[in-house]
C-alpha atoms as a PDB file:
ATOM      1  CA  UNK A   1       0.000   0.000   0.000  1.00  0.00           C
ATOM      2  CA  UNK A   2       1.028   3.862  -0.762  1.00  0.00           C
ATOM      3  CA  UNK A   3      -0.083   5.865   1.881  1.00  0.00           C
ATOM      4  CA  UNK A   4      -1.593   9.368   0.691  1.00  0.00           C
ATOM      5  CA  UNK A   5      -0.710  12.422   1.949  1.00  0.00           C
ATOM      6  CA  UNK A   6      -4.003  14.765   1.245  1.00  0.00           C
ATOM      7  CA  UNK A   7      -3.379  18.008   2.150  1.00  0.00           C
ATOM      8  CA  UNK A   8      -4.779  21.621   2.379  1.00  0.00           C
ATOM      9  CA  UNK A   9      -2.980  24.919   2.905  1.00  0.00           C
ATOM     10  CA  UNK A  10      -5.398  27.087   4.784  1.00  0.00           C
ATOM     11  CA  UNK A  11      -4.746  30.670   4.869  1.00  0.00           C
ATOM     12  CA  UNK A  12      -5.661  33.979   5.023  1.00  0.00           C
ATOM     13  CA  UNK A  13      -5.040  35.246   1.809  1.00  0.00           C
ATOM     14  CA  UNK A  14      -2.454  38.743   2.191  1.00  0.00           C
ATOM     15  CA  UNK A  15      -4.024  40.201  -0.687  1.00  0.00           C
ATOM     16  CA  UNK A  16      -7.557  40.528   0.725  1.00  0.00           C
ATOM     17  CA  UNK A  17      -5.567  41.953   3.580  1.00  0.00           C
ATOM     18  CA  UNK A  18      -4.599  44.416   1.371  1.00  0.00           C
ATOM     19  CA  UNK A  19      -7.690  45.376  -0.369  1.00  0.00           C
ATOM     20  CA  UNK A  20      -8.679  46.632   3.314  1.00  0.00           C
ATOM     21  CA  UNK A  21     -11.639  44.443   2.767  1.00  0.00           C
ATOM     22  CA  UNK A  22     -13.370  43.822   6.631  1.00  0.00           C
ATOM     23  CA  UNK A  23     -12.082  41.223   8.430  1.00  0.00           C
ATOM     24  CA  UNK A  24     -15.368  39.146   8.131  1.00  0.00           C
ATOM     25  CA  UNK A  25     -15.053  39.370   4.292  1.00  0.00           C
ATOM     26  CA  UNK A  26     -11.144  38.275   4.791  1.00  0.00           C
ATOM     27  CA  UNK A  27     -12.260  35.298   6.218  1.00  0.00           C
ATOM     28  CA  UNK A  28     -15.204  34.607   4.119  1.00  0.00           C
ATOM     29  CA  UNK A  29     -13.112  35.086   0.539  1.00  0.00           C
ATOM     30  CA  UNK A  30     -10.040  32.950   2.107  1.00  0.00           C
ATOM     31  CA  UNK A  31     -12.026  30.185   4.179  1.00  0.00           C
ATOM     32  CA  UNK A  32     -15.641  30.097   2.393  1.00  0.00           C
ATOM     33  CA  UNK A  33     -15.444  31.383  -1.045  1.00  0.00           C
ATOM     34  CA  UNK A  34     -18.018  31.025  -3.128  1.00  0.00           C
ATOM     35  CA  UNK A  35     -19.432  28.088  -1.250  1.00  0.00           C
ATOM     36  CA  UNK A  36     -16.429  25.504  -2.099  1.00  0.00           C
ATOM     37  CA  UNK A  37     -14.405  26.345   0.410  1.00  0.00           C
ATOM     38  CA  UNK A  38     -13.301  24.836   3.694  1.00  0.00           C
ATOM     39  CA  UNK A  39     -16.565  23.547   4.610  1.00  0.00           C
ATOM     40  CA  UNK A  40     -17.354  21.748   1.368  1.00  0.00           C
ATOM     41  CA  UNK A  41     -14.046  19.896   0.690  1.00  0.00           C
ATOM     42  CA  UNK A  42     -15.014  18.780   4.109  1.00  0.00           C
ATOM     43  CA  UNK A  43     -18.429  17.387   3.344  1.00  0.00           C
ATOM     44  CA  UNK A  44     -16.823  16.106  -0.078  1.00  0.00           C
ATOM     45  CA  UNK A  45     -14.300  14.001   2.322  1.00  0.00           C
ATOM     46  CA  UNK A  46     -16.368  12.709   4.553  1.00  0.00           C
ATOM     47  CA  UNK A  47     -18.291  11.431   1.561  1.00  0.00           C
ATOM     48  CA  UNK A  48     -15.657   9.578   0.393  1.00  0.00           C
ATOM     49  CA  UNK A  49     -14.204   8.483   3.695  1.00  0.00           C
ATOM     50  CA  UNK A  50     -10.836  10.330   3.284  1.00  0.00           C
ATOM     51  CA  UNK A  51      -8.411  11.633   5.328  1.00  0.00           C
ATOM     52  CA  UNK A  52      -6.988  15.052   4.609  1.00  0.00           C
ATOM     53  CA  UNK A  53      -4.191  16.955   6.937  1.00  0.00           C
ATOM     54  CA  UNK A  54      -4.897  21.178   7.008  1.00  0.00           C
ATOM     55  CA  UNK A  55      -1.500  23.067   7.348  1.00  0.00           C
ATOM     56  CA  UNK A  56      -3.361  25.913   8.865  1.00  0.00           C
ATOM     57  CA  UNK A  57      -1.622  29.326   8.992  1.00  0.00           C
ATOM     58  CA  UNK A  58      -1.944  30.814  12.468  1.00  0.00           C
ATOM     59  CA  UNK A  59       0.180  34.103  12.050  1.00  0.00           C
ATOM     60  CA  UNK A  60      -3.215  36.510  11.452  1.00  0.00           C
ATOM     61  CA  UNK A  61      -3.426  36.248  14.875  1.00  0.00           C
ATOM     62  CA  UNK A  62      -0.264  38.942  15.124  1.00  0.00           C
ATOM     63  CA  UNK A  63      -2.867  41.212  13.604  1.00  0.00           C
ATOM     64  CA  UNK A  64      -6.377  39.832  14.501  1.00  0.00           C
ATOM     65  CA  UNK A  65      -6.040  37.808  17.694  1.00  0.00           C
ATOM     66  CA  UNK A  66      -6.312  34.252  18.163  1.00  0.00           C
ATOM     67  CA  UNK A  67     -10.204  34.665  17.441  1.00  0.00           C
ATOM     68  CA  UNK A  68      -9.575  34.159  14.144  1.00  0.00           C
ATOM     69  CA  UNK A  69      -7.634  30.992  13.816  1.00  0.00           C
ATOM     70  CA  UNK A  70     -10.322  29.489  16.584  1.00  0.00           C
ATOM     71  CA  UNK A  71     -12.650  30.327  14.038  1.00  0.00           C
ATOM     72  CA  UNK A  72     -10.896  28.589  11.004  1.00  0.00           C
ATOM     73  CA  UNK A  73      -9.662  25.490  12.896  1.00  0.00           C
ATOM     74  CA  UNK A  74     -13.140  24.707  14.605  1.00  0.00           C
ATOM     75  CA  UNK A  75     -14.705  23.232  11.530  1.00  0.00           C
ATOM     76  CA  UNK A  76     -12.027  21.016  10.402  1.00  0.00           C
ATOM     77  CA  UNK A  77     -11.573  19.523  14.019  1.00  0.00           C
ATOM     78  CA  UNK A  78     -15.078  19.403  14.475  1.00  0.00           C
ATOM     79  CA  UNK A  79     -14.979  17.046  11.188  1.00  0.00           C
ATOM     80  CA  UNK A  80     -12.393  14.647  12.590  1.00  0.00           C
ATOM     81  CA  UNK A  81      -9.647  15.925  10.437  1.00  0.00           C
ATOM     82  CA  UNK A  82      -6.266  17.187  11.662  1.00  0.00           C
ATOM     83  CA  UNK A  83      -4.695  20.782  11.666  1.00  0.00           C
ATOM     84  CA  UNK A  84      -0.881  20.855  11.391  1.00  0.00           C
ATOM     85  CA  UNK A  85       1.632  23.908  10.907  1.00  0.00           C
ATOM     86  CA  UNK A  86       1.823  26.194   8.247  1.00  0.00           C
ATOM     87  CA  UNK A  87       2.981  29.946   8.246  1.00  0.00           C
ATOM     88  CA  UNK A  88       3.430  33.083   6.109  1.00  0.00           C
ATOM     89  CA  UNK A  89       6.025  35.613   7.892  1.00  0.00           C
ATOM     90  CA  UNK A  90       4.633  38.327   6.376  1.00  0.00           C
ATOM     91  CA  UNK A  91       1.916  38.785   8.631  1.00  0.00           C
ATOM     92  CA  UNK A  92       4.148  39.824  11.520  1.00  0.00           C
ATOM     93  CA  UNK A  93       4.577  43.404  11.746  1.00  0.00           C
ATOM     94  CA  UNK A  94       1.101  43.821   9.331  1.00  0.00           C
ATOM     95  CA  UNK A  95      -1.725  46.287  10.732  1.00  0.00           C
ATOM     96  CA  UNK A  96      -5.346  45.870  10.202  1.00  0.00           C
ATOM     97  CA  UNK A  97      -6.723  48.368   7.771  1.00  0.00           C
ATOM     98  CA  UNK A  98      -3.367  49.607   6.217  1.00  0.00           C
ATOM     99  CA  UNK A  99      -3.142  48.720   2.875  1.00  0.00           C
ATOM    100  CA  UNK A 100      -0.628  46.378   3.433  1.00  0.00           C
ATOM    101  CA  UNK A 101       1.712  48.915   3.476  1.00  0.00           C
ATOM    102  CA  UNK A 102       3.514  47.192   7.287  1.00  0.00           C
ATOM    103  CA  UNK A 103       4.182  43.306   6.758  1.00  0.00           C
ATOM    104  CA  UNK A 104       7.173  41.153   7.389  1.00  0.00           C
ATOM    105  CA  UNK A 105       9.625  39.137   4.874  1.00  0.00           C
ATOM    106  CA  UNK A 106       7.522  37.372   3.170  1.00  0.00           C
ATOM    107  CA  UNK A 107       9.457  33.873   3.130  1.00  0.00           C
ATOM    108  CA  UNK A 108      11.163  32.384   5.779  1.00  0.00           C
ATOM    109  CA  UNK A 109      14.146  31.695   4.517  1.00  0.00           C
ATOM    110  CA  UNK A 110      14.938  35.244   4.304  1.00  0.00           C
ATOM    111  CA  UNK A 111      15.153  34.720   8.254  1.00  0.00           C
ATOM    112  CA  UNK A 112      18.374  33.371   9.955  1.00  0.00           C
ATOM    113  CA  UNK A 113      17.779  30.187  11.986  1.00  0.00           C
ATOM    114  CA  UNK A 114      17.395  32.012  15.383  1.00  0.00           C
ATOM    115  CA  UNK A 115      14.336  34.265  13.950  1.00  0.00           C
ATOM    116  CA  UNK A 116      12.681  31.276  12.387  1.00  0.00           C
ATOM    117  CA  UNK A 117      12.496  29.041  15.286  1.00  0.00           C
ATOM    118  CA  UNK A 118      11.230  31.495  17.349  1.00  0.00           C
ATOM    119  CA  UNK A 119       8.766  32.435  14.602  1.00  0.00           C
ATOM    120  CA  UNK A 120       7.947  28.892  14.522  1.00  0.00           C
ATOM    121  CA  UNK A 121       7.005  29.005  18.121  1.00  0.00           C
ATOM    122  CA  UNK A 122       4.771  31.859  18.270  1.00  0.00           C
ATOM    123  CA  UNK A 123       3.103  29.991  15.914  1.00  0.00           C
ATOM    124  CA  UNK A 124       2.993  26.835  17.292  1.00  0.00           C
ATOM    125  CA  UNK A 125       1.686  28.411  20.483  1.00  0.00           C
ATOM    126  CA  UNK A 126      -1.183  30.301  18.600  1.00  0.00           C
ATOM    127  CA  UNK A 127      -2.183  27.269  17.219  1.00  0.00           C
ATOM    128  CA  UNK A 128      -2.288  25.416  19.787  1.00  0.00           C
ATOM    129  CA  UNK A 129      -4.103  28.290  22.159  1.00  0.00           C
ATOM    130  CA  UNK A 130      -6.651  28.302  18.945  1.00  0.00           C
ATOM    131  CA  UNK A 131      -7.692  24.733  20.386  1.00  0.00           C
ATOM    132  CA  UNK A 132      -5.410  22.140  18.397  1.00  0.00           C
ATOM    133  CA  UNK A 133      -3.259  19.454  19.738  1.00  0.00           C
ATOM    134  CA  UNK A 134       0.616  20.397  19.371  1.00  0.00           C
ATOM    135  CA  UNK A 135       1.149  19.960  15.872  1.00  0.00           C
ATOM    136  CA  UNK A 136       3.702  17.548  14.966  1.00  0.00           C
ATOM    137  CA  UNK A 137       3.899  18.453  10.844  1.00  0.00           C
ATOM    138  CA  UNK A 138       4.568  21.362   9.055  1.00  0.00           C
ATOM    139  CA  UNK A 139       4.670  23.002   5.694  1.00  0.00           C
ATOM    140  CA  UNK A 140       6.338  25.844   4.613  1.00  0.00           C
ATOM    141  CA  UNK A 141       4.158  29.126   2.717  1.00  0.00           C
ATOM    142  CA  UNK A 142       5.522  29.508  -0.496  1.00  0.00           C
ATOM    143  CA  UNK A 143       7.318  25.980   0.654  1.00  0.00           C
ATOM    144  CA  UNK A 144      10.062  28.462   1.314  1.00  0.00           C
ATOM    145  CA  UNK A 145      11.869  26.433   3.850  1.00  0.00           C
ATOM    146  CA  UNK A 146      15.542  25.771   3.648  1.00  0.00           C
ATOM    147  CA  UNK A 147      17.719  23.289   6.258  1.00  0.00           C
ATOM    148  CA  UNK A 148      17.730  25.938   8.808  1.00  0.00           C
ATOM    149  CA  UNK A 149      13.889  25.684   8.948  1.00  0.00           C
ATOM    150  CA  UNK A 150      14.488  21.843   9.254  1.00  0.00           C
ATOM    151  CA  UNK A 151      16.836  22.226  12.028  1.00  0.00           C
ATOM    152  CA  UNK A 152      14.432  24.926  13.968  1.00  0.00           C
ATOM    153  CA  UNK A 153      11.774  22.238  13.468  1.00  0.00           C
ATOM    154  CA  UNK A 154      13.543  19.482  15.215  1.00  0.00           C
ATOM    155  CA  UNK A 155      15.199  21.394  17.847  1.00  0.00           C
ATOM    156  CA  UNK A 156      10.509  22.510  18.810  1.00  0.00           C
ATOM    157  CA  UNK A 157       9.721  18.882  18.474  1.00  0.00           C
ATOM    158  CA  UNK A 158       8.393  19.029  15.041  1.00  0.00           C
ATOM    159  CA  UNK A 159       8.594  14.857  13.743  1.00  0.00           C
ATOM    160  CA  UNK A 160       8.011  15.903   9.971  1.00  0.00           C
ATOM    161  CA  UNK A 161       8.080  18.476   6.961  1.00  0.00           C
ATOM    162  CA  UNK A 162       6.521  18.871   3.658  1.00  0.00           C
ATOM    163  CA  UNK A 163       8.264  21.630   2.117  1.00  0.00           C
ATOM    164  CA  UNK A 164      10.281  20.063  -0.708  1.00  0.00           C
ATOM    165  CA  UNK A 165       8.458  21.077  -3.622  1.00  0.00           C
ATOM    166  CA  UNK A 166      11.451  20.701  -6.798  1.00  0.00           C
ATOM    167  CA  UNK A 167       9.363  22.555  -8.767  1.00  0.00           C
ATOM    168  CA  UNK A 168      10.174  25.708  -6.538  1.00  0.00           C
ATOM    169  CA  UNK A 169      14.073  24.181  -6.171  1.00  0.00           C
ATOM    170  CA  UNK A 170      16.576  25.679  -5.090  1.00  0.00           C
ATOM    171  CA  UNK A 171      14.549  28.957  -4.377  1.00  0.00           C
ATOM    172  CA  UNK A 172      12.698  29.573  -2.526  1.00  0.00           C
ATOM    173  CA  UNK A 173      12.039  25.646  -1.541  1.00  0.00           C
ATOM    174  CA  UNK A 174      15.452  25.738  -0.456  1.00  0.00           C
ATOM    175  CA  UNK A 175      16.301  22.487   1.202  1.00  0.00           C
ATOM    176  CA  UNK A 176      19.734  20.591   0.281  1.00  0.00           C
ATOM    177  CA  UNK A 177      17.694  17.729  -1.213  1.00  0.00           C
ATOM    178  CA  UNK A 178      17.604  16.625  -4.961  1.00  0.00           C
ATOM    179  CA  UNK A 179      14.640  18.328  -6.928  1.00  0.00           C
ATOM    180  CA  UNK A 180      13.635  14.589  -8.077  1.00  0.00           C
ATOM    181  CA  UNK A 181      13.351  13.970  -4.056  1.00  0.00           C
ATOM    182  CA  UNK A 182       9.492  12.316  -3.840  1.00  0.00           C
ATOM    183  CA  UNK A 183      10.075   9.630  -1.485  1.00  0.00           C
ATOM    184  CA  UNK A 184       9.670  10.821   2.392  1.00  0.00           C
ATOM    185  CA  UNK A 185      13.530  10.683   3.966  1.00  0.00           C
ATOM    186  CA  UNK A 186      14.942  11.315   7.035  1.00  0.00           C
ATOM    187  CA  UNK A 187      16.850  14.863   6.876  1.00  0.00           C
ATOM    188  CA  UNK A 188      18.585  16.569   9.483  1.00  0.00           C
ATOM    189  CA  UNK A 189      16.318  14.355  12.376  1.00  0.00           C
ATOM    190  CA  UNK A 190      13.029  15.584  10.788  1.00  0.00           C
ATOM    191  CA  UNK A 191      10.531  12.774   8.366  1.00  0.00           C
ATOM    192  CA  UNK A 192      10.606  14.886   4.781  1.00  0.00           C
ATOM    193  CA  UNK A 193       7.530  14.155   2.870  1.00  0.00           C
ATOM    194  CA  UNK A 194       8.132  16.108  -0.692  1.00  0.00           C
ATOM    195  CA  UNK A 195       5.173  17.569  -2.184  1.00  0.00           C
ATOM    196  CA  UNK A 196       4.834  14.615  -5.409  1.00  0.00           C
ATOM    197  CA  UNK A 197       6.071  15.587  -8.825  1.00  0.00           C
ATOM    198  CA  UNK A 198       5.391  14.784 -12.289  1.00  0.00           C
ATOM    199  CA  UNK A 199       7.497  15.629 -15.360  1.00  0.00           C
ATOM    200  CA  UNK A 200       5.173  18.121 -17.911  1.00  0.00           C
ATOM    201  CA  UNK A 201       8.409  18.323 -20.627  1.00  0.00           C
ATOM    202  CA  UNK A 202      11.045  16.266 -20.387  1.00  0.00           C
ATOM    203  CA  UNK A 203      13.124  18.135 -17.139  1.00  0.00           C
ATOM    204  CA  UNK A 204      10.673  20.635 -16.204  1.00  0.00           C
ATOM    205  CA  UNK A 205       8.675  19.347 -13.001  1.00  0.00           C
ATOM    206  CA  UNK A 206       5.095  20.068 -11.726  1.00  0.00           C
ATOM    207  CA  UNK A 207       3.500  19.582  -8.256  1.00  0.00           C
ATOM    208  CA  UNK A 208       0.464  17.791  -7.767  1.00  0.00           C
ATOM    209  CA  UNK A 209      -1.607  20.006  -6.955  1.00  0.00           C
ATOM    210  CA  UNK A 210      -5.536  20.436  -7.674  1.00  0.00           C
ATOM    211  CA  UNK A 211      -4.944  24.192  -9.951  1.00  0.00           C
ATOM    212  CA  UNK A 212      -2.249  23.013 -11.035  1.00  0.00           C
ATOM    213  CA  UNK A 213      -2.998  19.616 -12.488  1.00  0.00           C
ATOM    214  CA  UNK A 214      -5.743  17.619 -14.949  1.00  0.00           C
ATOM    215  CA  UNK A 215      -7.892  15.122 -13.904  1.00  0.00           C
ATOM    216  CA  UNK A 216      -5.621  13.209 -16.775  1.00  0.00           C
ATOM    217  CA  UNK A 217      -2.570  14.542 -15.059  1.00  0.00           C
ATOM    218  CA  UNK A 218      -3.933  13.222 -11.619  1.00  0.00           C
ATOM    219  CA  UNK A 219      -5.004   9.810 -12.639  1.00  0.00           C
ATOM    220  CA  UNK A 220      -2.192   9.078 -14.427  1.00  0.00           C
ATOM    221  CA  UNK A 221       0.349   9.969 -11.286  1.00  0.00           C
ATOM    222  CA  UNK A 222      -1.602   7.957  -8.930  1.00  0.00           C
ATOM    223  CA  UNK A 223      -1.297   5.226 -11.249  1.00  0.00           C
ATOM    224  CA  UNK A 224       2.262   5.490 -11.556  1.00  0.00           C
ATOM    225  CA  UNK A 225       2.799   5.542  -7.445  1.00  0.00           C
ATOM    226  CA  UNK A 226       0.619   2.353  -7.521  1.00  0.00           C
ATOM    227  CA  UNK A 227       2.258   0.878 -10.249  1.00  0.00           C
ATOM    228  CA  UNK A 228       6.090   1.639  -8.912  1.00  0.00           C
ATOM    229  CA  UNK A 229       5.020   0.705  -5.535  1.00  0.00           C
ATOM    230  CA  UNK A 230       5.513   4.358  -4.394  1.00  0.00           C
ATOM    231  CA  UNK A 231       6.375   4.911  -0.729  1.00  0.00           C
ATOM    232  CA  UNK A 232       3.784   7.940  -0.517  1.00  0.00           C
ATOM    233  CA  UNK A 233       2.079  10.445  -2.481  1.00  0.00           C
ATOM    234  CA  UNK A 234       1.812  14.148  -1.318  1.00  0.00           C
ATOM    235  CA  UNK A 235      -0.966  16.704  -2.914  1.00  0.00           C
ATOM    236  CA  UNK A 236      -1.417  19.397  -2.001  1.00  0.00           C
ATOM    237  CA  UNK A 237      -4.320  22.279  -2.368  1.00  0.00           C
ATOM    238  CA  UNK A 238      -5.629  24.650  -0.452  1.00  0.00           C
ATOM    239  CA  UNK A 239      -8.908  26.145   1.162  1.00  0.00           C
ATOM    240  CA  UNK A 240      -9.174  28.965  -1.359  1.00  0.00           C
ATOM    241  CA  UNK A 241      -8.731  27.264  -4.877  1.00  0.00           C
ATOM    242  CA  UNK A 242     -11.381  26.215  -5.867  1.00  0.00           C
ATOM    243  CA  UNK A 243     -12.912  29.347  -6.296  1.00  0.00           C
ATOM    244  CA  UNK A 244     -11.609  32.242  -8.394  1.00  0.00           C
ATOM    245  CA  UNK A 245      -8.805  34.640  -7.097  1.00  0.00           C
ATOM    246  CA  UNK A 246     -11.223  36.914  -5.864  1.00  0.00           C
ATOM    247  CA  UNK A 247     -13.379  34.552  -3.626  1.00  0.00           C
ATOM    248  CA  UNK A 248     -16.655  35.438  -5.383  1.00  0.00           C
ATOM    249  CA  UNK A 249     -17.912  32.715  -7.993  1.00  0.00           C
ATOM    250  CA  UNK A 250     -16.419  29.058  -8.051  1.00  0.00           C
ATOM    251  CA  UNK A 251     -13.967  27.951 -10.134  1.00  0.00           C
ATOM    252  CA  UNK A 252     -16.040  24.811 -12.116  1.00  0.00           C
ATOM    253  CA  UNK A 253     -12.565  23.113 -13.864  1.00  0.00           C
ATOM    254  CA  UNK A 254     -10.745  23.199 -10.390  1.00  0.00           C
ATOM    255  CA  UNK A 255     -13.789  21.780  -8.230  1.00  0.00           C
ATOM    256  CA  UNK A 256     -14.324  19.252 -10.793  1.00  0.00           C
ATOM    257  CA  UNK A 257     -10.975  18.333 -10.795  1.00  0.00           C
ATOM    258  CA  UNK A 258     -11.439  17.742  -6.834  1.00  0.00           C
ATOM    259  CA  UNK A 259     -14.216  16.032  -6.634  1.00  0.00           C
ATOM    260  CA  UNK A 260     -12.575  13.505  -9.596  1.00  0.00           C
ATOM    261  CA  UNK A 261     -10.208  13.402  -7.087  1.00  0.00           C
ATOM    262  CA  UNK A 262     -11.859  12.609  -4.196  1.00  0.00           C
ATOM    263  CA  UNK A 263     -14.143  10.022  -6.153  1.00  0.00           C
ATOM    264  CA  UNK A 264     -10.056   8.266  -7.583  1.00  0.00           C
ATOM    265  CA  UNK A 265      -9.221   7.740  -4.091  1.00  0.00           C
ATOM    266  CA  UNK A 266     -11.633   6.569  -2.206  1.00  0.00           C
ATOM    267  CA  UNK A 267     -11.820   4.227  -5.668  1.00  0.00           C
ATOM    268  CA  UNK A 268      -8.120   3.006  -5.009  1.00  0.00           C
ATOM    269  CA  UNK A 269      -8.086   2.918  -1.046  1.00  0.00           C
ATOM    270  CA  UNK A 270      -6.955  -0.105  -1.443  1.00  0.00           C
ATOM    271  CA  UNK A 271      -3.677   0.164  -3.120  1.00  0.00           C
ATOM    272  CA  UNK A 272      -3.560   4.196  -2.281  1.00  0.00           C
ATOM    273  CA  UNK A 273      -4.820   5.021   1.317  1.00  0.00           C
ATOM    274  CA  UNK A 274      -5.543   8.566   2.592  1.00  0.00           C
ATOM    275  CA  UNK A 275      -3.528   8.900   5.863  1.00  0.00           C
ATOM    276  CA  UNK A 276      -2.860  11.836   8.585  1.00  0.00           C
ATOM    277  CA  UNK A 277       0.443  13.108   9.635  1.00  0.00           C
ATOM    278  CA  UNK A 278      -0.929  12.267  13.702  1.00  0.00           C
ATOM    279  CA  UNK A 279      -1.222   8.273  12.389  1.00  0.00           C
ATOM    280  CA  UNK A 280       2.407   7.873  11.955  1.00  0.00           C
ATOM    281  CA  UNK A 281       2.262   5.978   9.263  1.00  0.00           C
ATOM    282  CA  UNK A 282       5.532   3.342   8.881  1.00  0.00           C
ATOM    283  CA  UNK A 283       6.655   4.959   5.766  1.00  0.00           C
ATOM    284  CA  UNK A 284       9.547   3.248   3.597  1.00  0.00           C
ATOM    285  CA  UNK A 285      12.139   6.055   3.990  1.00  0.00           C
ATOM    286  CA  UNK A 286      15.123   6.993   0.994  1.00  0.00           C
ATOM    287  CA  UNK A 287      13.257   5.387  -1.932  1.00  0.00           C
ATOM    288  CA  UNK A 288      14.413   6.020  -4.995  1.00  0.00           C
ATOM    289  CA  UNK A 289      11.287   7.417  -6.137  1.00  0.00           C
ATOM    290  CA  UNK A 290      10.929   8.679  -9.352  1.00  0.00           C
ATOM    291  CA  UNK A 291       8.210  11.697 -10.979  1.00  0.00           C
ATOM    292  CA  UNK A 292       5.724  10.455 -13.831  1.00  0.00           C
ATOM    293  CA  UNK A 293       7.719  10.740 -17.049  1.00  0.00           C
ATOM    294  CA  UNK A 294       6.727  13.185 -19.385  1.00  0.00           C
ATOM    295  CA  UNK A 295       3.485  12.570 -22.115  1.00  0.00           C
ATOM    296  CA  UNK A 296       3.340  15.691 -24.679  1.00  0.00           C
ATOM    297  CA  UNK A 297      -0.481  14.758 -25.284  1.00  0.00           C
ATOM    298  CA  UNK A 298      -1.217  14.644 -22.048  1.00  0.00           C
ATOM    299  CA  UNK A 299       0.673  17.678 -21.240  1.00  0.00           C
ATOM    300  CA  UNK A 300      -1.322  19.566 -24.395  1.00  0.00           C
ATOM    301  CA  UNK A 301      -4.522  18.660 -22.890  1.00  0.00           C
ATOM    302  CA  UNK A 302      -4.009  20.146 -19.523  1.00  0.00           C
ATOM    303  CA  UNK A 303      -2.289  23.456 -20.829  1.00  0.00           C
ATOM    304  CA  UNK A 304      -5.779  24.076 -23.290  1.00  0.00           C
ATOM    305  CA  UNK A 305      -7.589  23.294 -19.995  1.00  0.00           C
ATOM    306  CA  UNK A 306      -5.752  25.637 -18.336  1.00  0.00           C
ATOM    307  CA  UNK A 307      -5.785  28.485 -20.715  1.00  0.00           C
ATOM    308  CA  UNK A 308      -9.919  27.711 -20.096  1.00  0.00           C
ATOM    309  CA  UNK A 309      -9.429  28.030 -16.167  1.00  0.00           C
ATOM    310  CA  UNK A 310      -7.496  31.603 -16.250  1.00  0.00           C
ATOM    311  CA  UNK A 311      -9.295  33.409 -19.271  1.00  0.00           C
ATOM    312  CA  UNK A 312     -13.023  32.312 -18.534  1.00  0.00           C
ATOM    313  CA  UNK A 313     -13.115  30.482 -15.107  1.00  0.00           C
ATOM    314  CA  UNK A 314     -10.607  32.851 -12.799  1.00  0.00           C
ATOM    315  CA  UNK A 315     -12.669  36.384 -14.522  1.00  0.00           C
ATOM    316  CA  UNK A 316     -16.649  35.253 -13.194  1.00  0.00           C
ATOM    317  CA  UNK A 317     -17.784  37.651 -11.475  1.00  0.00           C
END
């Protein structure tokens, strides 16, 4: 069996922040957009009896109080799903109502290792005063996380990361492991579980991720971890996509592509089996892994898909 890695990045999203829209509409564009947001992927999962990890960004609360990240994490918990670590620096040093004008750096890695364990722990401790259990994963915004993030992550008790995305190597996914890396390893004491890659050209790499993959695309990658007896596939979406940028009308080729999803894996539990950070799965650690090769048609058929999402789906109003 391949475990599955199924995972949301749930945010608020900085540029709604700097639209000075109210902090109720913040939430409701970021969280609930368009009525396919956190809530539904919810309902859609427990439909199909999947398990799904939320790297939950707690660092609004620097602007907005803890309040806010009760509010987002409630639901998922509430749903039986888990909440794990995920943070955007920028928020630090923001102020409600200003444009955006005061933020922080806005990846981590711009931080030495002394300011981003101590990031990491005002975040950790806003999460957990939110109402979550210590969380024991994290991922990276931006996956910018180099091995200084790794070793601030071990040294607060953090037992695994999934910020190696190769498609964003060497910057700002910044860690000193091979962009191929798919298989979870052990680096520098931590569990890395890379975000899963496919080839789209022939060494040019692509996440799996729901906007940025086909249905075609998605299939055929879970296929290939079956096949090649995969030690673990990690997707990756978040809260927000599958509406349009602005969080007011729904993005139809991105929730179909999720709900395709959802259907393929509750299809192939069998062989592929949704799993949470918090079960410790015993994962097969330094396989040598390797990304879906390359398929022009396929590739073709995704990119006219595409061109459908941004020019039609991405401007509804």
């Amino acid at each position: 069996m391949t475990p599955v890695f199924l995972t949301v990045d749930t945010e608020l999203i900085w540029r709604h922040h700097c639209a000075r829209l109210p902090l109720g509409e913040q939430v409701a564009r970021s969280i609930e957009p368009a009525g396919v947001g956190v809530a539904y992927q919810l309902d859609m999962l427990a439909r199909h009896g999947l398990k799904a990890c939320f790297f939950v960004d707690p660092m609004p609360a620097a602007v907005h109080g803890v309040e806010v990240v009760r509010r987002i994490v409630e639901p998922i918990l509430a749903a039986g799903q888990e909440v794990q670590l995920h943070l955007h620096p920028n928020w630090m040093g923001a102020v409600a109502g200003d444009g955006g004008a005061a933020h922080g750096v806005f990846e981590l890695v711009d931080l030495d290792r002394d300011a981003q364990q101590a990031m990491l722990a005002r975040a950790i401790n806003w999460l957990v005063e939110a109402g979550c259990d210590r969380p024991i994963a994290y991922r990276a915004g931006s996956y910018a996380a180099n091995d200084d993030t790794i070793d601030a992550l071990a040294a607060l008790g953090i037992d695994y990361d999934s910020s190696h995305n190769g498609s964003a190597h060497p910057w700002p996914s910044g860690l000193s492991l091979p962009p191929t890396r798919i298989a979870p390893t052990r680096h520098r004491g931590l569990i890395e579980c890379p975000v899963t890659l496919i080839e789209e050209a022939p060494g040019r790499l692509r996440h799996f991720q729901i906007c940025a993959l086909s249905v075609g695309e998605m299939r055929a990658a879970l296929d290939h971890a079956a096949r090649e007896d995969h030690a673990a596939v990690t997707i990756v979406s978040h809260g927000f996509e599958l509406a349009n940028r602005s969080g007011t009308a729904v993005n139809a080729v991105h929730v179909r592509r999720f709900e395709a999803l959802c259907a393929m894996l509750a299809e192939r539990r069998a062989d592929l089996s949704t799993t949470w950070y918090r079960d410790r799965p015993a994962l097969r650690l330094g396989q040598d892994d390797r990304p879906l090769p390359a398929d022009r048609l396929r590739t073709a058929r995704r990119r006219a898909e595409q061109l459908w999402s941004n020019l039609i789906a991405e401007r509804a109003a």
